[in-house]
C-alpha atoms as a PDB file:
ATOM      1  CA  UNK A   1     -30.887  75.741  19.365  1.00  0.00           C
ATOM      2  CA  UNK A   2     -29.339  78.888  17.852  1.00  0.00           C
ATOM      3  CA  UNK A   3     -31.716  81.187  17.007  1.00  0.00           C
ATOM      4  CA  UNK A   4     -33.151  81.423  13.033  1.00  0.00           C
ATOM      5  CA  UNK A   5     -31.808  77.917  12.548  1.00  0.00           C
ATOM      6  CA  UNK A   6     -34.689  75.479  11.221  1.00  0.00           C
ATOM      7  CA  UNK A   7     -34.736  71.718  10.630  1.00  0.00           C
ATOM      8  CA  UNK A   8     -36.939  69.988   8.720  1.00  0.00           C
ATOM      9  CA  UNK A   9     -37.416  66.379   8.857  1.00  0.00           C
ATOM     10  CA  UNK A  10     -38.181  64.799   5.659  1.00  0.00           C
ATOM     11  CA  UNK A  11     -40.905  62.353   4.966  1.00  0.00           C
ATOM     12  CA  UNK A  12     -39.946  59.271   2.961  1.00  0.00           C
ATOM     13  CA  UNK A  13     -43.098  58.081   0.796  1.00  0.00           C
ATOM     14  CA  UNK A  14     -41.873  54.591   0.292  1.00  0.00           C
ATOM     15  CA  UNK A  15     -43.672  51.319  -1.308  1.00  0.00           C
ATOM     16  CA  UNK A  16     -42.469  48.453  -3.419  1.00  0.00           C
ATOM     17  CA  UNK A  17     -40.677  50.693  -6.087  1.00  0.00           C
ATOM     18  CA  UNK A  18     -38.249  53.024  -3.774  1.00  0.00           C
ATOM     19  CA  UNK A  19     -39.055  56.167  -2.527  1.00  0.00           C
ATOM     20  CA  UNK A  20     -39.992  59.661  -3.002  1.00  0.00           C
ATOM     21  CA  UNK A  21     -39.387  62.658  -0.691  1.00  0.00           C
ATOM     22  CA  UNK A  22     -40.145  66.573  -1.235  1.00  0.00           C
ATOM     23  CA  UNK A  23     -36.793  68.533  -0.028  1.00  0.00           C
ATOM     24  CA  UNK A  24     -37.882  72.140  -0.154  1.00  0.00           C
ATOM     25  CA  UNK A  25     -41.203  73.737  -1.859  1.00  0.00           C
ATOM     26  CA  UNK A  26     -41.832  77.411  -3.150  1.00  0.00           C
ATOM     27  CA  UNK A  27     -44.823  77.620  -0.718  1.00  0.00           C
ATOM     28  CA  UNK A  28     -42.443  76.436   2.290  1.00  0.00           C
ATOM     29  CA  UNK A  29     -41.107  80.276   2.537  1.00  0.00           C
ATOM     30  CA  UNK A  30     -39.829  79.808   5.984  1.00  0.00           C
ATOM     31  CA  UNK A  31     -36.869  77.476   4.527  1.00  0.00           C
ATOM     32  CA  UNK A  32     -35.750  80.006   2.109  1.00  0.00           C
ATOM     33  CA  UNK A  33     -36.476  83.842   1.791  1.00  0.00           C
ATOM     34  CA  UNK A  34     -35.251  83.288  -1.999  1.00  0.00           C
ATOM     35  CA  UNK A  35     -33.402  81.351  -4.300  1.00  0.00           C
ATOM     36  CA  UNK A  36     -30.114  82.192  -5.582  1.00  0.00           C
ATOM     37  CA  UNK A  37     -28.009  78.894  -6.224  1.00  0.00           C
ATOM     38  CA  UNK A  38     -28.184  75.174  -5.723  1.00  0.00           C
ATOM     39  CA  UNK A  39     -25.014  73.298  -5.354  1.00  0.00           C
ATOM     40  CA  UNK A  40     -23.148  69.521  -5.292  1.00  0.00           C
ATOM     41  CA  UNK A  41     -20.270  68.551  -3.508  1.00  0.00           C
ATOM     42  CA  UNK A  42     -19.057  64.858  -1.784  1.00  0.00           C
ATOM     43  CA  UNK A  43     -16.112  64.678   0.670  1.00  0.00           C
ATOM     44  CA  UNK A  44     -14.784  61.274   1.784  1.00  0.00           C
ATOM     45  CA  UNK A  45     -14.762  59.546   4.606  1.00  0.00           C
ATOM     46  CA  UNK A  46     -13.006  61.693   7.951  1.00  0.00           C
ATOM     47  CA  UNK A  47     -12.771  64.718   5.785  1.00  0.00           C
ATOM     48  CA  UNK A  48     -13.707  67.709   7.525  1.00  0.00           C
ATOM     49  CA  UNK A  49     -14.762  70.503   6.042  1.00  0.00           C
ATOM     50  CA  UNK A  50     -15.234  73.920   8.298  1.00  0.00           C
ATOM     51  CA  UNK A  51     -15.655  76.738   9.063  1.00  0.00           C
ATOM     52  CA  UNK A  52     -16.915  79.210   6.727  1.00  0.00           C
ATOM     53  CA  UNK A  53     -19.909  81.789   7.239  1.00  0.00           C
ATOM     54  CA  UNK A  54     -21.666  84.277   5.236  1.00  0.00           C
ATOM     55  CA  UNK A  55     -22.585  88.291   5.740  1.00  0.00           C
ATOM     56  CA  UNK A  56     -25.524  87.948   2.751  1.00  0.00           C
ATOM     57  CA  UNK A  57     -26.491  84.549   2.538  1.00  0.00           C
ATOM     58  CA  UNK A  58     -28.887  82.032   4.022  1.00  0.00           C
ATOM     59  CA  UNK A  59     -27.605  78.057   3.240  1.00  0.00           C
ATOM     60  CA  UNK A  60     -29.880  75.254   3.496  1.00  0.00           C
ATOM     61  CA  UNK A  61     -28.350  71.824   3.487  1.00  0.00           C
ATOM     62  CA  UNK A  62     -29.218  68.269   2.996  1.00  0.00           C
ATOM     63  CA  UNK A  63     -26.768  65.151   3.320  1.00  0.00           C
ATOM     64  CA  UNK A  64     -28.827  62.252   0.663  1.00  0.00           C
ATOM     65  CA  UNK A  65     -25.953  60.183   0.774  1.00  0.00           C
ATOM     66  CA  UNK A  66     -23.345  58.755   3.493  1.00  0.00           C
ATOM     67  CA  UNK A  67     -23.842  60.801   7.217  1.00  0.00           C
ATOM     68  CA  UNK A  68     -21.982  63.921   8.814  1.00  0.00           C
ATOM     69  CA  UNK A  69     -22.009  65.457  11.557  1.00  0.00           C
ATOM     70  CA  UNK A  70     -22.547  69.184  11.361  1.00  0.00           C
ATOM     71  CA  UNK A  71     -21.354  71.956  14.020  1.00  0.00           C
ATOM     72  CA  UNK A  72     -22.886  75.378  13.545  1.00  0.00           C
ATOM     73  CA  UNK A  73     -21.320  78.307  15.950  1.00  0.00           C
ATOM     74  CA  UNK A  74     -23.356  81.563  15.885  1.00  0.00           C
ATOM     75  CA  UNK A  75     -20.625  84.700  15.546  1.00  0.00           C
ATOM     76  CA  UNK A  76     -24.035  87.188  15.195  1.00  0.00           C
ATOM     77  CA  UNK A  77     -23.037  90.286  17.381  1.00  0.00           C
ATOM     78  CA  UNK A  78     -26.589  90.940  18.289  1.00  0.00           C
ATOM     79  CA  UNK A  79     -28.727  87.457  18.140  1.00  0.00           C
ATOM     80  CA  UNK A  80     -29.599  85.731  21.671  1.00  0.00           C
ATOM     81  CA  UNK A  81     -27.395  82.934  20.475  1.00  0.00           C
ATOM     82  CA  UNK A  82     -24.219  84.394  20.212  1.00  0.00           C
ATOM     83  CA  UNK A  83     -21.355  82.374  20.855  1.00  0.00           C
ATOM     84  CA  UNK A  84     -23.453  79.013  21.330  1.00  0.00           C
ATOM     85  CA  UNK A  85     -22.624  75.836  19.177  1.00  0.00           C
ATOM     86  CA  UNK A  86     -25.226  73.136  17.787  1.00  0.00           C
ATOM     87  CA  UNK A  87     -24.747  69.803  16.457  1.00  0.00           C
ATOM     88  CA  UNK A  88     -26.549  67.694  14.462  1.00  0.00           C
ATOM     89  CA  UNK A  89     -26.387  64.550  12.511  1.00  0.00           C
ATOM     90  CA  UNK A  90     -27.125  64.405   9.465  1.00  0.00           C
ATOM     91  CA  UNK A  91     -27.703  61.880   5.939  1.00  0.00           C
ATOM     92  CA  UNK A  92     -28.839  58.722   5.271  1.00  0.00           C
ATOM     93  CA  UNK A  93     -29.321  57.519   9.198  1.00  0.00           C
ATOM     94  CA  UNK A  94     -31.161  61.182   9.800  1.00  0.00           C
ATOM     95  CA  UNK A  95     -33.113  62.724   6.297  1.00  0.00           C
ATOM     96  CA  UNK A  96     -33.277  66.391   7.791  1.00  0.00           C
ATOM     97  CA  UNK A  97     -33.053  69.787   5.575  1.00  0.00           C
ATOM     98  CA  UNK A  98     -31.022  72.328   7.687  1.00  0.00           C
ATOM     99  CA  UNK A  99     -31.127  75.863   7.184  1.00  0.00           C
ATOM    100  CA  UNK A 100     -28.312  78.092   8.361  1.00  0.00           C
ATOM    101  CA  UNK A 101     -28.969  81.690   8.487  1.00  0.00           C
ATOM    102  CA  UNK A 102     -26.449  84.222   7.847  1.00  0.00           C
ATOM    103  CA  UNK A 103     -23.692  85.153  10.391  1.00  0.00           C
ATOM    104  CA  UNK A 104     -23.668  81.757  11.653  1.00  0.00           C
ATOM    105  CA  UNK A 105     -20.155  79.462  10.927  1.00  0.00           C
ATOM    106  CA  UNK A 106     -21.101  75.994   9.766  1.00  0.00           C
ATOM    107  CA  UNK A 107     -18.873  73.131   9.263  1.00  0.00           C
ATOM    108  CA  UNK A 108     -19.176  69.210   8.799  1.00  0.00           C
ATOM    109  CA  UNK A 109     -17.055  65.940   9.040  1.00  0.00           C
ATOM    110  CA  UNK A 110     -17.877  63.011   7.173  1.00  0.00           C
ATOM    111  CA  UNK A 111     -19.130  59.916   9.422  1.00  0.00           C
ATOM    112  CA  UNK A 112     -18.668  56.530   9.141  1.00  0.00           C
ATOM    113  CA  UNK A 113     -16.476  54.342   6.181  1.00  0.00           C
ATOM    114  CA  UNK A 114     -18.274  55.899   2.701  1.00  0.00           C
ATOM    115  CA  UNK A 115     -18.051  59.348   1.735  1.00  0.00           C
ATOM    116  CA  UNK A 116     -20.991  61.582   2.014  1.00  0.00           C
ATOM    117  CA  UNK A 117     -22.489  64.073  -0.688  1.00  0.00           C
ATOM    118  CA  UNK A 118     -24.089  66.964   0.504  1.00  0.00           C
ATOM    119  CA  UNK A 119     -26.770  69.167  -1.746  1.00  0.00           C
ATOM    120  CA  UNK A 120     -27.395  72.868  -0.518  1.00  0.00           C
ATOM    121  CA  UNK A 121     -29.121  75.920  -1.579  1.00  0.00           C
ATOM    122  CA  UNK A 122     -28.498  79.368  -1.057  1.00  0.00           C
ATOM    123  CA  UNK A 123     -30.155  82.577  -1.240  1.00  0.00           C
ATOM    124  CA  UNK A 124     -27.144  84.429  -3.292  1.00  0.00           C
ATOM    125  CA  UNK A 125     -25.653  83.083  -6.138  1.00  0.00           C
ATOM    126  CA  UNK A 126     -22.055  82.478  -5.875  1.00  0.00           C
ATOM    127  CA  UNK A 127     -19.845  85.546  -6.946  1.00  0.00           C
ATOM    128  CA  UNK A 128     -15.908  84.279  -7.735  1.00  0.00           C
ATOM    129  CA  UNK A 129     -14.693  87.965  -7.739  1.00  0.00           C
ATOM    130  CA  UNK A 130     -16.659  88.690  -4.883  1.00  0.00           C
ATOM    131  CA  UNK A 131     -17.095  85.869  -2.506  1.00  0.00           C
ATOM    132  CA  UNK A 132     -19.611  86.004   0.381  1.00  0.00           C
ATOM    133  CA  UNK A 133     -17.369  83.766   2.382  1.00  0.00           C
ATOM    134  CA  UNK A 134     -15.451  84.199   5.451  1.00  0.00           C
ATOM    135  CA  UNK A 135     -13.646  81.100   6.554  1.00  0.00           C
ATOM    136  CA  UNK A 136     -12.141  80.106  10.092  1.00  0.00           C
ATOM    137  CA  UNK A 137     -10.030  77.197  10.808  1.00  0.00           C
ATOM    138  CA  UNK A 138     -11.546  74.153  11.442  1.00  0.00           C
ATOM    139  CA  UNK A 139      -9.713  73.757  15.182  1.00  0.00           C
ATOM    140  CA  UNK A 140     -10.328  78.149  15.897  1.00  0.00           C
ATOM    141  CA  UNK A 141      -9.809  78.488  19.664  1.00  0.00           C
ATOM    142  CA  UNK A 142     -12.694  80.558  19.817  1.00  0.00           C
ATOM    143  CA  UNK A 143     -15.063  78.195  18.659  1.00  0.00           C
ATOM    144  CA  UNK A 144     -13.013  75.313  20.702  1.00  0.00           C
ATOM    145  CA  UNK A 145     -15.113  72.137  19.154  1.00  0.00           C
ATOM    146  CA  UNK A 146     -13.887  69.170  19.402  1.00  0.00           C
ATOM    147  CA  UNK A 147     -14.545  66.690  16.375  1.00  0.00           C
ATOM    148  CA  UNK A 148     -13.136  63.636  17.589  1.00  0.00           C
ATOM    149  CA  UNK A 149     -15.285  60.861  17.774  1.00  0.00           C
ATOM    150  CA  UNK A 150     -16.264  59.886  21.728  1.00  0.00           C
ATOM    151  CA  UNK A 151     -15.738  56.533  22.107  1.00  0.00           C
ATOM    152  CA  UNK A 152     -19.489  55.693  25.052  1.00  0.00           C
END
């Protein structure tokens, strides 16, 4: 696992009416060292969206609808990590909240035949003249991953 990445599983509290399900808490500070911005976005199916990294902000990200798979590459010059890549799966089939520190590249493809929406917070709000993203091409030799789907 790259190092100052943190999953949390969620915990579905279901009975005859549907569900409820705490996603992040003020007294959970090891998910978020603050709040700066919570975002909504849904990509359709195949879509995939990466890479793109921050130098200021922690994301934390949570798939409540349709699946993805997620690739994280850590470009941190000093971390123990650096240059390893993590997967995960994430939405409906997997409820986790995944936080992604700074300095780490993070990407996703939508999984399966219905798009997915994806709801994240960050710890900087989101500056249009001043963007705290850096963005690398989805197929970057350097990061070499390999989103098609393995046929087992």
């Amino acid at each position: 696992m790259i190092l100052g990445v943190k999953v949390k599983k969620l915990i579905k509290h279901c009975d005859d009416r549907g569900f409820f399900s705490e996603l992040i808490r003020d007294d959970e500070p090891a998910l978020l060292s603050k709040f700066g911005q919570a975002s909504w976005s849904m990509s359709y199916p195949g879509v995939i969206k990466a890479f793109h990294y921050h130098e200021k902000q922690d994301d934390l990200w949570f798939f409540p609808s349709g699946n993805a798979q997620v690739v994280l590459h850590d470009l941190r010059e000093n971390s123990l990590t650096k240059g390893d890549t993590d997967v995960y799966y994430m939405g409906e089939e997997n409820p986790i909240m995944l936080f992604i520190p700074k300095g780490v590249a993070h990407g996703y493809r939508v999984l399966g035949q219905k798009p997915a929406t994806i709801i994240y917070f960050t710890t900087e709000s989101y500056k249009p003249d001043n963007p705290d993203e850096k963005r690398i091409p989805w197929d970057d030799p350097s990061i070499s991953f390999d989103w098609e789907t393995k046929n087992r």
